[in-house]
Protein backbone atom coordinates (compact mmCIF):
# COMPACT_ATOMS: atom_id res chain seq x y z
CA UNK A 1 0.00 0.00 0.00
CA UNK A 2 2.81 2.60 0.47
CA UNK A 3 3.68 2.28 -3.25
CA UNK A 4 0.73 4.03 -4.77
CA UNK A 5 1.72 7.48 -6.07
CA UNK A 6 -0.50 10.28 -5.83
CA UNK A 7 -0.54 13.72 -7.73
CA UNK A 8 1.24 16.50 -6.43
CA UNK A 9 -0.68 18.58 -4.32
CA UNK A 10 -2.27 21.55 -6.22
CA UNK A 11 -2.02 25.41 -4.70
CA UNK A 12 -5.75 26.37 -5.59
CA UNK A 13 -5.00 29.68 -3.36
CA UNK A 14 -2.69 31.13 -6.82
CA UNK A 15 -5.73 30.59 -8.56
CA UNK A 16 -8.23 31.86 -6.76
CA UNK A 17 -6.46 34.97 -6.51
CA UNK A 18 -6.20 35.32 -9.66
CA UNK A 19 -10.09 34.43 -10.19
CA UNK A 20 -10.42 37.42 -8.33
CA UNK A 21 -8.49 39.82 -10.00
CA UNK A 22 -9.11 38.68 -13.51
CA UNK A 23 -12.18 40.43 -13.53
CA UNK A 24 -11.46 43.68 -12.62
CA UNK A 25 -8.84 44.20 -15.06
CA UNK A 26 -10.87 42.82 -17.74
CA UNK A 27 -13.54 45.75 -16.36
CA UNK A 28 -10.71 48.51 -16.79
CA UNK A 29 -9.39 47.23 -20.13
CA UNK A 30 -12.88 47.25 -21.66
CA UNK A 31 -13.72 50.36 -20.52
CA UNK A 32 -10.73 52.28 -21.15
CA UNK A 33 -11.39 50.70 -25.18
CA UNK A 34 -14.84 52.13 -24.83
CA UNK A 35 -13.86 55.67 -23.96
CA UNK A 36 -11.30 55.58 -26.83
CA UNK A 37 -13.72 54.35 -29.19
CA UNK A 38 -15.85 56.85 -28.12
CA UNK A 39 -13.70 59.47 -28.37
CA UNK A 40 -12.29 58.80 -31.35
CA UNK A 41 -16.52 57.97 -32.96
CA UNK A 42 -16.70 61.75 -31.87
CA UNK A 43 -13.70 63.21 -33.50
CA UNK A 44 -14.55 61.06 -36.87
CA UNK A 45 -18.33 62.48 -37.23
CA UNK A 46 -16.64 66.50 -36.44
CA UNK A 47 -14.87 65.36 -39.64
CA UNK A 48 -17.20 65.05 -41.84
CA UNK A 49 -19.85 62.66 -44.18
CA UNK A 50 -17.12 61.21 -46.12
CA UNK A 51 -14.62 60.51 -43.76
CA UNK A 52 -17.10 58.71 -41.69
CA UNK A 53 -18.17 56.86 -44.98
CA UNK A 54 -14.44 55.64 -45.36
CA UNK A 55 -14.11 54.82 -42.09
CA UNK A 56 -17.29 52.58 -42.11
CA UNK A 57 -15.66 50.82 -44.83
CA UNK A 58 -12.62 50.17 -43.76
CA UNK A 59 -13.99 48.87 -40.05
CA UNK A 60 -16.05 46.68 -42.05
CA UNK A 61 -13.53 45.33 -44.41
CA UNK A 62 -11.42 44.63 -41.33
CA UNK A 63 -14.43 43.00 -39.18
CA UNK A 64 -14.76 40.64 -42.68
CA UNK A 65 -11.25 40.11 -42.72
CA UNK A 66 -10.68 39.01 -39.09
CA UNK A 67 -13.91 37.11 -39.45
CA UNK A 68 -12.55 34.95 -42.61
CA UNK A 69 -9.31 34.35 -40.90
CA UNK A 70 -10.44 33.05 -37.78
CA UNK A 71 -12.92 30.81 -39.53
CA UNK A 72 -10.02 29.64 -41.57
CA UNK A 73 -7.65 29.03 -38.66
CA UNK A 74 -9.91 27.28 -36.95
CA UNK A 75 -11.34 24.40 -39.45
């Protein structure tokens, strides 16, 4: 009976730290993206029709792109 190996204990205190934290930085990161998208939505329409027009575009050719691509890497 001594002979049977177990697993290394596991530290779940690392983890649940981090559980906590995780989070919270994920709430700052998205919202400092949403103030810059924001801000820079506001200083695009101050520009004009047709530099919002372009910028559609090229957001949308990008969303396309990124879409194809991950559909590609992943099948």
């Amino acid at each position: 009976m001594d002979d049977v190996r177990r697993p290394p204990a596991v530290t779940l205190a690392d983890e649940a730290l981090l559980g906590l934290v995780a989070p919270f930085w994920q709430l700052v990161i998205a919202a400092v993206v949403l103030a810059v998208v924001l801000l820079s939505t506001a200083r695009l329409a101050r520009r004009g029709r047709s530099r919002m027009t372009t910028a559609l575009l090229v957001t949308g050719a990008a969303i396309v792109g990124l879409t194809v691509l991950g559909v590609l890497v992943q099948g």
